[in-house]
C-alpha atoms as a PDB file:
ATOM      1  CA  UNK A   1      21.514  -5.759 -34.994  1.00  0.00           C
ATOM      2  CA  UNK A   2      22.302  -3.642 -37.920  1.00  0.00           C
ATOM      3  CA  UNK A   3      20.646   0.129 -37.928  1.00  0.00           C
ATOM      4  CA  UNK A   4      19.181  -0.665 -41.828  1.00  0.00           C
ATOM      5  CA  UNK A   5      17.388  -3.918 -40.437  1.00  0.00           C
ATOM      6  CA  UNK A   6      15.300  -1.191 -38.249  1.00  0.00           C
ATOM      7  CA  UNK A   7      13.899   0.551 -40.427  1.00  0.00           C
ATOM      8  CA  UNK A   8      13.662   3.601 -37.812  1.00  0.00           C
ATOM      9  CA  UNK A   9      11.232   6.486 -38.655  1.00  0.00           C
ATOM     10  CA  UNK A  10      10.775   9.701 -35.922  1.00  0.00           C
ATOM     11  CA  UNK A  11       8.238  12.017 -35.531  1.00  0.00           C
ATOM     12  CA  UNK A  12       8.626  15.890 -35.112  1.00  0.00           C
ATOM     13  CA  UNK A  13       5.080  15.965 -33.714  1.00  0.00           C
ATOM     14  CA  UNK A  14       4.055  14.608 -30.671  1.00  0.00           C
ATOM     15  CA  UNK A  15       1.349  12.129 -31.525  1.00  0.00           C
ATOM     16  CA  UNK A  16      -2.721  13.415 -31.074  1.00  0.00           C
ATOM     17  CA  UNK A  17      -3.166  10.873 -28.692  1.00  0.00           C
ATOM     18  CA  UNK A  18      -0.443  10.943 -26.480  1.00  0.00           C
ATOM     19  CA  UNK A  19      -0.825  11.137 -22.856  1.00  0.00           C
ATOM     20  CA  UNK A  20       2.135  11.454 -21.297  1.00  0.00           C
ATOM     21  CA  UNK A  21       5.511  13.291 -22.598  1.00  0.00           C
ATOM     22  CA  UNK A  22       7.429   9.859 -22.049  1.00  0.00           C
ATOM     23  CA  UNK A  23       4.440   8.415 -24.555  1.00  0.00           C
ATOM     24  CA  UNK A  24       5.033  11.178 -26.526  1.00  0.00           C
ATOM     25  CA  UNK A  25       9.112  10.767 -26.331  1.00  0.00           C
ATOM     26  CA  UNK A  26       8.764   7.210 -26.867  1.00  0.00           C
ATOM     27  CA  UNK A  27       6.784   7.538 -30.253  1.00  0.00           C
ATOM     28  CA  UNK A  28       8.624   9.946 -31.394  1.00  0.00           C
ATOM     29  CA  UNK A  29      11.710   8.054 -31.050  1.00  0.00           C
ATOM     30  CA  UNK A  30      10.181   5.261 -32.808  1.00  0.00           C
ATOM     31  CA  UNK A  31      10.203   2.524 -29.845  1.00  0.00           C
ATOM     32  CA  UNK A  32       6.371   2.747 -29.960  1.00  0.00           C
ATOM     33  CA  UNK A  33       3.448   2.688 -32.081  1.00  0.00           C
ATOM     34  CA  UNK A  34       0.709   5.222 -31.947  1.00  0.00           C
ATOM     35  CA  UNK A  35      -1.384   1.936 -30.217  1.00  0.00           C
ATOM     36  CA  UNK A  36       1.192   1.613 -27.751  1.00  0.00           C
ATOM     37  CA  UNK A  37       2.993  -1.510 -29.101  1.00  0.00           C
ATOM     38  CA  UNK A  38       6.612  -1.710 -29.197  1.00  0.00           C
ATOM     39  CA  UNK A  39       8.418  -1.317 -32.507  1.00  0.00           C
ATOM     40  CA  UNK A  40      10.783  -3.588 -33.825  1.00  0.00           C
ATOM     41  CA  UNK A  41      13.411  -1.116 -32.312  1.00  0.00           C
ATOM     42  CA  UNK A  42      10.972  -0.809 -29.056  1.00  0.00           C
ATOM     43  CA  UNK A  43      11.446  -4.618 -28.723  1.00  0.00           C
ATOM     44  CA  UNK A  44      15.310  -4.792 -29.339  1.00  0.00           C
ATOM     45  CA  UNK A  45      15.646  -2.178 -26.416  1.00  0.00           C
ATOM     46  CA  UNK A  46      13.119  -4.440 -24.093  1.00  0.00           C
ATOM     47  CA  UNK A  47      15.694  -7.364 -24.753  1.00  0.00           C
ATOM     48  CA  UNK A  48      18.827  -5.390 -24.271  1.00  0.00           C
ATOM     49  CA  UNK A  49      17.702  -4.147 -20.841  1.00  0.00           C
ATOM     50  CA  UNK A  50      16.624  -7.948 -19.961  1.00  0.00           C
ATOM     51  CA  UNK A  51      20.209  -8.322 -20.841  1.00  0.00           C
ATOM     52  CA  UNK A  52      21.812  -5.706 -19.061  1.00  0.00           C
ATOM     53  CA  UNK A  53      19.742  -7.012 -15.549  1.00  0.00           C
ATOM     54  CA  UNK A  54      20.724 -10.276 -15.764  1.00  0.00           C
ATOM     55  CA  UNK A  55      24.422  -9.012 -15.987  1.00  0.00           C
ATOM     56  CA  UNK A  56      24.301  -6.081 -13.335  1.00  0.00           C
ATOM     57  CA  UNK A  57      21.949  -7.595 -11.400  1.00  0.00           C
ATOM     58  CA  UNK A  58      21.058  -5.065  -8.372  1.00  0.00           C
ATOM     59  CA  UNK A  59      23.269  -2.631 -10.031  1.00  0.00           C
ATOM     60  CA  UNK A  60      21.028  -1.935 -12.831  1.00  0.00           C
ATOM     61  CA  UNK A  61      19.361   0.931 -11.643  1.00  0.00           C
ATOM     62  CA  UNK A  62      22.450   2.790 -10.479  1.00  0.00           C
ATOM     63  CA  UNK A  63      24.083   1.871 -13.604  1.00  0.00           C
ATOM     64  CA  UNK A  64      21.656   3.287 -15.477  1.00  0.00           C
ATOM     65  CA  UNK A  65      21.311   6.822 -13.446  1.00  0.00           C
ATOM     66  CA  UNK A  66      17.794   6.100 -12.218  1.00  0.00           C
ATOM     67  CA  UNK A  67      16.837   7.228  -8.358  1.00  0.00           C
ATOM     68  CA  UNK A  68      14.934   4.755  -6.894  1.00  0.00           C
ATOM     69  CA  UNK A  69      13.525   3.667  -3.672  1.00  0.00           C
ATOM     70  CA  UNK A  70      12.938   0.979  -1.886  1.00  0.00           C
ATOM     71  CA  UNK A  71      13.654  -2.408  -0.248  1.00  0.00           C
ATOM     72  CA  UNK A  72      14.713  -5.681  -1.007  1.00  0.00           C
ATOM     73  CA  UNK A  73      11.729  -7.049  -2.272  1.00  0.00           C
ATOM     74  CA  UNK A  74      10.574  -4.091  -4.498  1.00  0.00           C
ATOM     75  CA  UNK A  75      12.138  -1.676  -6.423  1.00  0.00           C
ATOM     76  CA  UNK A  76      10.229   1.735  -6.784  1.00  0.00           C
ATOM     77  CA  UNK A  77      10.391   5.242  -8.927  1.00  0.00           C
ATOM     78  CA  UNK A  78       8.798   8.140  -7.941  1.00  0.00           C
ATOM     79  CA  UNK A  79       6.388   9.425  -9.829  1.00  0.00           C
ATOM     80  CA  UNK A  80       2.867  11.183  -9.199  1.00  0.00           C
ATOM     81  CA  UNK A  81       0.962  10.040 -11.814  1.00  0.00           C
ATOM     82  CA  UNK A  82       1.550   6.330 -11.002  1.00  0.00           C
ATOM     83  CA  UNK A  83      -1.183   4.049  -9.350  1.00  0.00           C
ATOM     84  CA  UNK A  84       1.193   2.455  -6.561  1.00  0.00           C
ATOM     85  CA  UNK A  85       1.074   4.367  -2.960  1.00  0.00           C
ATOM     86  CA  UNK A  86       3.926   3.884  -1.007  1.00  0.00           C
ATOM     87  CA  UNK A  87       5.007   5.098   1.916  1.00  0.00           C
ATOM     88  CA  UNK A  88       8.323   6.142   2.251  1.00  0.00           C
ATOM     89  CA  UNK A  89      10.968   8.015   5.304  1.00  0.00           C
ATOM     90  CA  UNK A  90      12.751  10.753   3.938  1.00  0.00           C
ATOM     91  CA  UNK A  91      15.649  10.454   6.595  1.00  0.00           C
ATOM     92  CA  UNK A  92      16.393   7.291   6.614  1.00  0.00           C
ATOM     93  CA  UNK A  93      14.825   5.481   3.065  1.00  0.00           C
ATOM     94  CA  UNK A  94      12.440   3.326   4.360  1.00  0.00           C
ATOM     95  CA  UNK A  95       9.694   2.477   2.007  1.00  0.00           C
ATOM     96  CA  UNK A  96       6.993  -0.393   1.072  1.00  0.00           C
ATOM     97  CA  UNK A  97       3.311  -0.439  -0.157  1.00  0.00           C
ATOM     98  CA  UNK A  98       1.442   1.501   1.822  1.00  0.00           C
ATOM     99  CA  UNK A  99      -0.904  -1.254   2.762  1.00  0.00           C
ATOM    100  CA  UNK A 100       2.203  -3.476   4.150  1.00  0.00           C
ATOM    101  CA  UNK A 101       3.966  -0.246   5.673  1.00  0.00           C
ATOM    102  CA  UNK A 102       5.251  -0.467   9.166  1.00  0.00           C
ATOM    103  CA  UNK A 103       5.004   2.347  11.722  1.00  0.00           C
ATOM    104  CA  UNK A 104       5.836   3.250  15.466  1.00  0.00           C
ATOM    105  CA  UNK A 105       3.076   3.194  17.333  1.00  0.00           C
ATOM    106  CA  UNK A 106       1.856   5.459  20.248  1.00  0.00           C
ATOM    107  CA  UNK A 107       0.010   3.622  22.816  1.00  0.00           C
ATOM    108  CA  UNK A 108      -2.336   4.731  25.417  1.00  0.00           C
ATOM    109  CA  UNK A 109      -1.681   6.422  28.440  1.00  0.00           C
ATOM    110  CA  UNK A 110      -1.258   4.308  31.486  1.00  0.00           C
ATOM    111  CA  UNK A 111      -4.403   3.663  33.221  1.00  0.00           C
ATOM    112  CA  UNK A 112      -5.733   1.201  35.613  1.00  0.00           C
ATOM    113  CA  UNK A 113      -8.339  -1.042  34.236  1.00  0.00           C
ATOM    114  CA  UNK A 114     -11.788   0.367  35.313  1.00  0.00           C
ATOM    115  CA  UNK A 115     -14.835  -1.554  35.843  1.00  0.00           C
ATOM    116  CA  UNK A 116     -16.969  -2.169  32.815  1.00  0.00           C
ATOM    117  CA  UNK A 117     -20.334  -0.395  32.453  1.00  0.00           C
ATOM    118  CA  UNK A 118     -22.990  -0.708  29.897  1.00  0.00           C
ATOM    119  CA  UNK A 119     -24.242   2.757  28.422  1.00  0.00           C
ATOM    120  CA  UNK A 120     -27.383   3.837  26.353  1.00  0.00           C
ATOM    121  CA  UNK A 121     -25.983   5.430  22.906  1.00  0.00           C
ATOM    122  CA  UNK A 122     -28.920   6.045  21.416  1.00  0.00           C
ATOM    123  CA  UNK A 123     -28.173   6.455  17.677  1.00  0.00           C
ATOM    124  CA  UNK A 124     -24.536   6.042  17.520  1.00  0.00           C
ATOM    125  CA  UNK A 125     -23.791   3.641  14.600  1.00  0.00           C
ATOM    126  CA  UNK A 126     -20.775   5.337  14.165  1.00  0.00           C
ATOM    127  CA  UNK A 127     -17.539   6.129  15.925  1.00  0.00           C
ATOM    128  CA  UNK A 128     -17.918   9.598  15.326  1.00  0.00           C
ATOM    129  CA  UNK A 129     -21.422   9.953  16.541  1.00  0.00           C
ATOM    130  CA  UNK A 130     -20.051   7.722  19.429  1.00  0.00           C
ATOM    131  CA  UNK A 131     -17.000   9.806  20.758  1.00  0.00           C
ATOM    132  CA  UNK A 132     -19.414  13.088  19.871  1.00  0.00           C
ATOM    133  CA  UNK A 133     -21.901  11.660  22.059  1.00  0.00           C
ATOM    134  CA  UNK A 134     -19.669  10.427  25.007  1.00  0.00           C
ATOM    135  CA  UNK A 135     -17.480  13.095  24.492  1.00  0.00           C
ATOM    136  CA  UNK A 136     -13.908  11.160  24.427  1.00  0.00           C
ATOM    137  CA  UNK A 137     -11.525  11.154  21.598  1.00  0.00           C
ATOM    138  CA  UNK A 138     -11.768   8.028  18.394  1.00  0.00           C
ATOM    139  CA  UNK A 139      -8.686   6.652  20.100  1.00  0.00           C
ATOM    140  CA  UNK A 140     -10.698   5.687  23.240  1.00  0.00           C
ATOM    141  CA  UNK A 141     -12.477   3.270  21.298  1.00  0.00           C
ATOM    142  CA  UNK A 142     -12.478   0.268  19.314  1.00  0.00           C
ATOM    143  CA  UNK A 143     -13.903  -0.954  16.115  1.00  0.00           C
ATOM    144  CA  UNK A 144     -14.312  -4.426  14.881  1.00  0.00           C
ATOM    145  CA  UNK A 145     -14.628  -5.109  10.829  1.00  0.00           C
ATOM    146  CA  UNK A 146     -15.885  -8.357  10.283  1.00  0.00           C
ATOM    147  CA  UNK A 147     -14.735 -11.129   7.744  1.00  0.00           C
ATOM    148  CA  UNK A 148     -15.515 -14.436   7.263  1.00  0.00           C
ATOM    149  CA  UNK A 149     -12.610 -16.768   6.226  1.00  0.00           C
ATOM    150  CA  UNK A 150     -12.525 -18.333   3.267  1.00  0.00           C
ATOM    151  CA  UNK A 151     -10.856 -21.400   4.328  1.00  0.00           C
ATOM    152  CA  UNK A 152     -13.422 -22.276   6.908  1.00  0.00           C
ATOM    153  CA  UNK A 153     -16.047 -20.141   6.900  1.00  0.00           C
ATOM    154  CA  UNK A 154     -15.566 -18.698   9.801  1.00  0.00           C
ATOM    155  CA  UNK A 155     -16.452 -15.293  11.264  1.00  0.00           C
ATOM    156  CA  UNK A 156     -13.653 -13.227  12.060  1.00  0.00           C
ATOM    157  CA  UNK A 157     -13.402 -10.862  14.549  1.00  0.00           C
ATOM    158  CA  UNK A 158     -10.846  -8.167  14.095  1.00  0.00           C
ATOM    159  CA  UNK A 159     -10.459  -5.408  16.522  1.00  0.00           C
ATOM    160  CA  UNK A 160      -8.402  -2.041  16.111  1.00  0.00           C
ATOM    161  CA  UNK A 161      -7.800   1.337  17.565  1.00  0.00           C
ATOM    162  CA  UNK A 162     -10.710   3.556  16.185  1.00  0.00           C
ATOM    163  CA  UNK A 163      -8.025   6.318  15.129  1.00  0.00           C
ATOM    164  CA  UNK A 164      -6.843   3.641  13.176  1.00  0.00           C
ATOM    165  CA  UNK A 165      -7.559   2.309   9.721  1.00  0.00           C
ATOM    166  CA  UNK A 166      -7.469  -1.699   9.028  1.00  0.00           C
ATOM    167  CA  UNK A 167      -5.411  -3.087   6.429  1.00  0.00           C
ATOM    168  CA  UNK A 168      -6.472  -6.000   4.579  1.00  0.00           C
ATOM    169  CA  UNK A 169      -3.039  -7.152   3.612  1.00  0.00           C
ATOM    170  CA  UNK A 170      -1.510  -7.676   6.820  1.00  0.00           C
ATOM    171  CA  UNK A 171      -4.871  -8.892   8.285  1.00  0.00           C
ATOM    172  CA  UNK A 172      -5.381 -11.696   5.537  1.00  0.00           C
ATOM    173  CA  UNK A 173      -1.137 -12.153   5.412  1.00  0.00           C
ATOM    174  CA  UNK A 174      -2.302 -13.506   9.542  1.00  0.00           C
ATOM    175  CA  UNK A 175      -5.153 -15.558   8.752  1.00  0.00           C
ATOM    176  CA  UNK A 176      -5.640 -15.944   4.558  1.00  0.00           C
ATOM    177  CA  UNK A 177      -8.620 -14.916   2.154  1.00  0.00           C
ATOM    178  CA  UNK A 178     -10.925 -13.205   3.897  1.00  0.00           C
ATOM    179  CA  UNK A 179     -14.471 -11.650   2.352  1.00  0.00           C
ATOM    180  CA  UNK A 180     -17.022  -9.590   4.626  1.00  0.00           C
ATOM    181  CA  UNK A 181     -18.867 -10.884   6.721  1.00  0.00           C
ATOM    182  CA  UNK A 182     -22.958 -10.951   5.854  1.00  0.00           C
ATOM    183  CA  UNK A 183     -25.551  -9.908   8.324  1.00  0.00           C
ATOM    184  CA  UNK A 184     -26.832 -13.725   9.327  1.00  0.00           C
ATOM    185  CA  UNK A 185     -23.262 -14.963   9.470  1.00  0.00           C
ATOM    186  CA  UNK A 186     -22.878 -11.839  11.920  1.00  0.00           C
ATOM    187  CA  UNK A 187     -25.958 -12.424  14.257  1.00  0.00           C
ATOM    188  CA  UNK A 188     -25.506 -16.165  14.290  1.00  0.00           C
ATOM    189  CA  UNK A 189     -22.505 -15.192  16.824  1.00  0.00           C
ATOM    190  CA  UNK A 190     -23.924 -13.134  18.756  1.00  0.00           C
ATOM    191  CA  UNK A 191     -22.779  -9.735  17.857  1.00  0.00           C
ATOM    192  CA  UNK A 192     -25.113  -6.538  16.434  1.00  0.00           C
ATOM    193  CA  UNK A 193     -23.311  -4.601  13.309  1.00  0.00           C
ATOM    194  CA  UNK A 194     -22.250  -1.041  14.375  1.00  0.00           C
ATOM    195  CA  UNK A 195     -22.490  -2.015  17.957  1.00  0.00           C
ATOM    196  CA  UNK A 196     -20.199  -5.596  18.096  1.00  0.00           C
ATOM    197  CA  UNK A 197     -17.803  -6.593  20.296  1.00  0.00           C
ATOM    198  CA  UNK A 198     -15.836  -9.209  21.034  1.00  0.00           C
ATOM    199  CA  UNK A 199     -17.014 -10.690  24.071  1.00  0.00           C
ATOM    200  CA  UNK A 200     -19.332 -13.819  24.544  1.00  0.00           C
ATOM    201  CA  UNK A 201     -19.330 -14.106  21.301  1.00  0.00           C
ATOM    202  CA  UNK A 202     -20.114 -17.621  19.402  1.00  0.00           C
ATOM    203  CA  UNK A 203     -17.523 -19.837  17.173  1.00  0.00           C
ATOM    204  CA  UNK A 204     -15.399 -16.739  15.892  1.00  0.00           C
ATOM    205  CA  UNK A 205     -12.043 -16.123  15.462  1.00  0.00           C
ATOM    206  CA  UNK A 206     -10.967 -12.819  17.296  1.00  0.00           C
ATOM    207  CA  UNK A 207      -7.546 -11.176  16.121  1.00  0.00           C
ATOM    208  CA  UNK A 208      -6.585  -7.636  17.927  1.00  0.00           C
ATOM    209  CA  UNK A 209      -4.183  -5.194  16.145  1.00  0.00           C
ATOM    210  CA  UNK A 210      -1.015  -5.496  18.867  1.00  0.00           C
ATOM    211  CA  UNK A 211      -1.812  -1.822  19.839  1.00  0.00           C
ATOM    212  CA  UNK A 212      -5.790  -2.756  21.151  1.00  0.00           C
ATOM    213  CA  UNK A 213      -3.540  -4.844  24.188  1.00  0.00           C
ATOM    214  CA  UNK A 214      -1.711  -1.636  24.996  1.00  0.00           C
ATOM    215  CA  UNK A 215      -4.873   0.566  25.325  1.00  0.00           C
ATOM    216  CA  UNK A 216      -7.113   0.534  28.510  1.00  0.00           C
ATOM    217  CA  UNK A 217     -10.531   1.469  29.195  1.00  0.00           C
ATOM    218  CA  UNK A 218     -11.785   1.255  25.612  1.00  0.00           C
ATOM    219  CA  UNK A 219     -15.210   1.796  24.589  1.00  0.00           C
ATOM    220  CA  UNK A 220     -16.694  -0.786  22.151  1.00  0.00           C
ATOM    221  CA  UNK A 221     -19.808  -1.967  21.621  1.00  0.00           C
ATOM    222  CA  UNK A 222     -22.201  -4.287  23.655  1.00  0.00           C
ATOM    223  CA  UNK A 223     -23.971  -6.500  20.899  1.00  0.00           C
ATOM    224  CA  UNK A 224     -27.428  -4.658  21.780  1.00  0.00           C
ATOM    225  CA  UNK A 225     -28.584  -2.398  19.578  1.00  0.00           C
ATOM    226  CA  UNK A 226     -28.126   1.318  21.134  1.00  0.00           C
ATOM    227  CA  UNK A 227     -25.723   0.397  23.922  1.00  0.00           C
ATOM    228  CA  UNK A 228     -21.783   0.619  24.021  1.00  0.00           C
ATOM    229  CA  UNK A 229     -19.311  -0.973  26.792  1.00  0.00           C
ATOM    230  CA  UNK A 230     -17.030   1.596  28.598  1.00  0.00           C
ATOM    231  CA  UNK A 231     -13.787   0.450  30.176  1.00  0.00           C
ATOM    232  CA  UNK A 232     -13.100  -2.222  28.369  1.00  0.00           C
ATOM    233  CA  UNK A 233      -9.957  -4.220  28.517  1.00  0.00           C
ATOM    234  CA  UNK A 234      -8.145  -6.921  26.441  1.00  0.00           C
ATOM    235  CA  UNK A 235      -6.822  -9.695  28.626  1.00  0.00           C
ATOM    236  CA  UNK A 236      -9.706  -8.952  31.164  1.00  0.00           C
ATOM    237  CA  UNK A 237     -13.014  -9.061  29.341  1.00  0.00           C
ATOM    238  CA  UNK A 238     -11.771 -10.979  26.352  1.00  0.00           C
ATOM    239  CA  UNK A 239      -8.423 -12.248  24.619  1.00  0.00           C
ATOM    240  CA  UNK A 240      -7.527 -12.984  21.233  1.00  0.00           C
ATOM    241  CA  UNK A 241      -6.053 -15.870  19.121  1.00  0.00           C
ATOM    242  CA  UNK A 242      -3.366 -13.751  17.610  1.00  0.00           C
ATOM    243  CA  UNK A 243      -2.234 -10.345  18.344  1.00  0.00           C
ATOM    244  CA  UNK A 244      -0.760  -8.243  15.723  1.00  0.00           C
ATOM    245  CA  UNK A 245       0.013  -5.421  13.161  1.00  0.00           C
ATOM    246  CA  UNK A 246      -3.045  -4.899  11.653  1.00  0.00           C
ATOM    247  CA  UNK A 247      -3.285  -1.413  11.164  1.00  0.00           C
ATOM    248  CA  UNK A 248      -2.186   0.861   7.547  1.00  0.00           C
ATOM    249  CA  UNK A 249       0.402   3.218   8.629  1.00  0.00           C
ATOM    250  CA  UNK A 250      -0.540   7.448   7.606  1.00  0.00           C
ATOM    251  CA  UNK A 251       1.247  10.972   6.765  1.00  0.00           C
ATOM    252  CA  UNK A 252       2.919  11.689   9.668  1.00  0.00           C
ATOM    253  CA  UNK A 253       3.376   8.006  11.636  1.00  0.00           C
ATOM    254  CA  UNK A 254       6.678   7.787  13.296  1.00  0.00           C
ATOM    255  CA  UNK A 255       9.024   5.490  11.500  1.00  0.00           C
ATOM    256  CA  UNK A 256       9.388   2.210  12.990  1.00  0.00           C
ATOM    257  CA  UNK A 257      13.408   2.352  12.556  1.00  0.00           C
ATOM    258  CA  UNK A 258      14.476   6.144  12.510  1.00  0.00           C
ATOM    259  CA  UNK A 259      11.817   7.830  14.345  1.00  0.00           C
ATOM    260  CA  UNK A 260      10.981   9.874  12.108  1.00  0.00           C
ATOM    261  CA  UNK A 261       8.142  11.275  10.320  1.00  0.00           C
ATOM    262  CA  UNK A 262       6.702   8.961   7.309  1.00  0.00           C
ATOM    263  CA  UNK A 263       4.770  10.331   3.727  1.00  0.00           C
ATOM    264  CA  UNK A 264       3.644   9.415   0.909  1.00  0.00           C
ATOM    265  CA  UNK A 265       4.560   8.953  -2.768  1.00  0.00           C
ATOM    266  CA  UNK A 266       3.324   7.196  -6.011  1.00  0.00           C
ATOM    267  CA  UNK A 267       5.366   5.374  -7.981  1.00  0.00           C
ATOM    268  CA  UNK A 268       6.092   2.791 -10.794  1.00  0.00           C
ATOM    269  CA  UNK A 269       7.098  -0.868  -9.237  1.00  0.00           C
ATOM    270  CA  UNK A 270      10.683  -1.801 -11.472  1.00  0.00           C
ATOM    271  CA  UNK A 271      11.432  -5.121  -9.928  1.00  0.00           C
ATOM    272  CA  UNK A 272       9.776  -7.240  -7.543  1.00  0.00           C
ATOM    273  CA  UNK A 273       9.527 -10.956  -6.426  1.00  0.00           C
ATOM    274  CA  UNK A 274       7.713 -11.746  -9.940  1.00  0.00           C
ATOM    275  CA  UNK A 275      11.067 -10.526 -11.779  1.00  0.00           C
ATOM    276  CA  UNK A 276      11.912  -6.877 -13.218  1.00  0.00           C
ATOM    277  CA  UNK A 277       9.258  -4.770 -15.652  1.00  0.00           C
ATOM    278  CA  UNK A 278      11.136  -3.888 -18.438  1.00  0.00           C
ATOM    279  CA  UNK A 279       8.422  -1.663 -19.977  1.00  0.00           C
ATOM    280  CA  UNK A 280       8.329  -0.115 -16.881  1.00  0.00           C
ATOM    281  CA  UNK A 281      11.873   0.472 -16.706  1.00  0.00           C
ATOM    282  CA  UNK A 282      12.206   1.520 -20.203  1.00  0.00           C
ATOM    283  CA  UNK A 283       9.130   4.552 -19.489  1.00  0.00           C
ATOM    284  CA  UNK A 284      11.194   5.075 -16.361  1.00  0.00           C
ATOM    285  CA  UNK A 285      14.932   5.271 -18.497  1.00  0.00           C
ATOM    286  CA  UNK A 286      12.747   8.605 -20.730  1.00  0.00           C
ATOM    287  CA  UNK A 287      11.203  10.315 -17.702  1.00  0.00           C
ATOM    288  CA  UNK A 288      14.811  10.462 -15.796  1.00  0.00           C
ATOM    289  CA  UNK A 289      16.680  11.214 -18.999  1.00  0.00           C
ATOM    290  CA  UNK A 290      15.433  13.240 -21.939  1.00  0.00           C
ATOM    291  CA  UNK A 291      15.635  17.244 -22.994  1.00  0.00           C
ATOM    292  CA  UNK A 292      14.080  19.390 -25.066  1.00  0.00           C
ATOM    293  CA  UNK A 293      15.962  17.904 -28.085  1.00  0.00           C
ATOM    294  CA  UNK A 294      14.675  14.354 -27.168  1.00  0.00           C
ATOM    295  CA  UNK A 295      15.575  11.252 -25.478  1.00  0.00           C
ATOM    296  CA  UNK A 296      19.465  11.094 -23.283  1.00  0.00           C
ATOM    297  CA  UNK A 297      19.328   7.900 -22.344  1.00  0.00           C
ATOM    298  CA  UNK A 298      22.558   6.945 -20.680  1.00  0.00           C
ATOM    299  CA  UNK A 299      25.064   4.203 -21.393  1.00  0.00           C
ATOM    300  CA  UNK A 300      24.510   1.293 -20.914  1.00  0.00           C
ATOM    301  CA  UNK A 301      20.928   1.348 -20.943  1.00  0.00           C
ATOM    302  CA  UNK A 302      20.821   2.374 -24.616  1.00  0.00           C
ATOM    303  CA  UNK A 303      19.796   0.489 -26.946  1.00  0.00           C
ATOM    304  CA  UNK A 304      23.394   1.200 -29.158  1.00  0.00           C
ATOM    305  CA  UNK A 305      26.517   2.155 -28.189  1.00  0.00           C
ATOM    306  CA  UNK A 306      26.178   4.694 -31.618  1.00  0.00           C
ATOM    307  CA  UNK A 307      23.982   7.975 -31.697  1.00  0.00           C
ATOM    308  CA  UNK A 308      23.083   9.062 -34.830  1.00  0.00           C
ATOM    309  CA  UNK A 309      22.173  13.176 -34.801  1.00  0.00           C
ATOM    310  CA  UNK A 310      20.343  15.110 -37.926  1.00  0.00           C
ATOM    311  CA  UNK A 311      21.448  18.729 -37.471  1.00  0.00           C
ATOM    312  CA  UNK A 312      18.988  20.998 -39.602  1.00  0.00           C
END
């Protein structure tokens, strides 16, 4: 493409609206409009970096000086103002959605199963007011969110660690769609929201997050409003049909193949199963590679192998 066919026009000025310095960067350089719609030139540097992956393939990014993270499914940048939460190992690179994350997981201390015992807990509908009230820490009980399946409508019981927090993704990635569960669908088997458990329970499906069979002496509820279960063990008092990962991994979880300590980071997804996001990767090309003069984008993601400068 010639540069006349372009016709090209920069702005000094940062536009009123813009929100970000890459916006800014990228309006200025004339690959956007003010409305955030690629110019002609915007659109001839989407279709060069289409291009460019389907010749470097997994190489793009490198080629192209951008730091990213990741696995082989997704392709991540860093960046704090971006809506996807990953979490990531700084030791040894593991990353994925935090919702999908694995972690090491600390189970119980060895006991011997105990004998279960039904206890008055008078206004505890929550595990807080519950472990307050009995005086043991959240891990020495279990909560069960509720679902019902989509597929068949049935109720789904699914039981976690109380130190833990569920994740939907892995939990419907077990069983499918899921929606919760509604009150009559709930007492029609049996169990009593904010005191449920599941044991002789009707028609559900139970699933137990793989750490619930490695933690004894739980307390969970007794479907009767105002009473709780202590000491009560999976494989004993109840089993599951499928035992799992179930559970979102946090700040500070062990890392399931170093060992070491996991965070957190936003970021732009680049590339994914769906294909790459060239937008993305353009906005990612200005934030990595620009100065105070303008944009430095590096060969070969630019758009020309030609820069043209105007020195005042």
């Amino acid at each position: 493409m010639r540069y006349q066919t372009l016709s090209i026009q920069t702005q000094r000025e940062a536009p009123n609206n813009a929100r970000t310095q890459v916006f800014a960067f990228l309006v200025r350089g004339g690959y956007l409009t003010r409305d955030n719609q690629p110019t002609k030139l915007g659109k001839h540097t989407l279709a060069h970096l289409e291009n460019l992956a389907a010749d470097l393939g997994d190489s793009l990014f490198s080629k192209s000086s951008i730091p990213v993270i990741g696995d082989k499914k997704d392709t991540f940048f860093s960046l704090d103002t971006e809506t996807h939460e990953l979490i990531h190992c700084p030791t040894c690179g593991y990353t994925a959605r935090s919702e999908a994350a694995l972690f090491a997981k600390d189970p119980s201390s060895k006991e011997e199963p105990l004998p279960i015992e039904k206890v008055a807990t008078p206004e505890c509908s929550t595990i807080e007011e519950l472990a307050n009230f009995l005086n043991i820490s959240k891990e020495k009980t279990a909560k069960a969110p509720l679902y019902t399946r989509q597929s068949d409508g049935k109720l789904l019981f699914a039981v976690i660690r109380s130190d833990m927090q569920i994740s939907e993704a892995k939990l419907q990635a077990q069983v499918g769609e899921l929606k919760p569960a509604v009150l009559d669908e709930i007492e029609a088997a049996g169990a009593v929201p904010g005191y449920a458990a599941p044991i002789d329970l009707i028609d559900v499906f139970i699933i137990v997050d793989d750490l619930i069979t490695d933690s004894p002496n739980l307390v969970a509820g007794a479907n009767e409003f105002g009473y709780h279960l202590k000491n009560v063990n999976y494989g004993r008092d109840y089993t599951a049909d499928i035992a799992a990962d179930l559970v979102q991994a946090a700040v500070g979880s062990a890392c399931s193949f170093c060992g070491n300590s996991l965070s957190t980071t936003s970021a732009d997804l680049l590339d994914s199963k769906e294909g790459y996001h060239f937008d993305k990767i353009l906005h990612t090309l200005v934030e990595t590679h620009h100065d105070e003069n303008g944009l430095t984008i590096p060969h070969p993601a630019t758009p020309f192998d030609v820069y043209l400068i105007q020195r005042p």
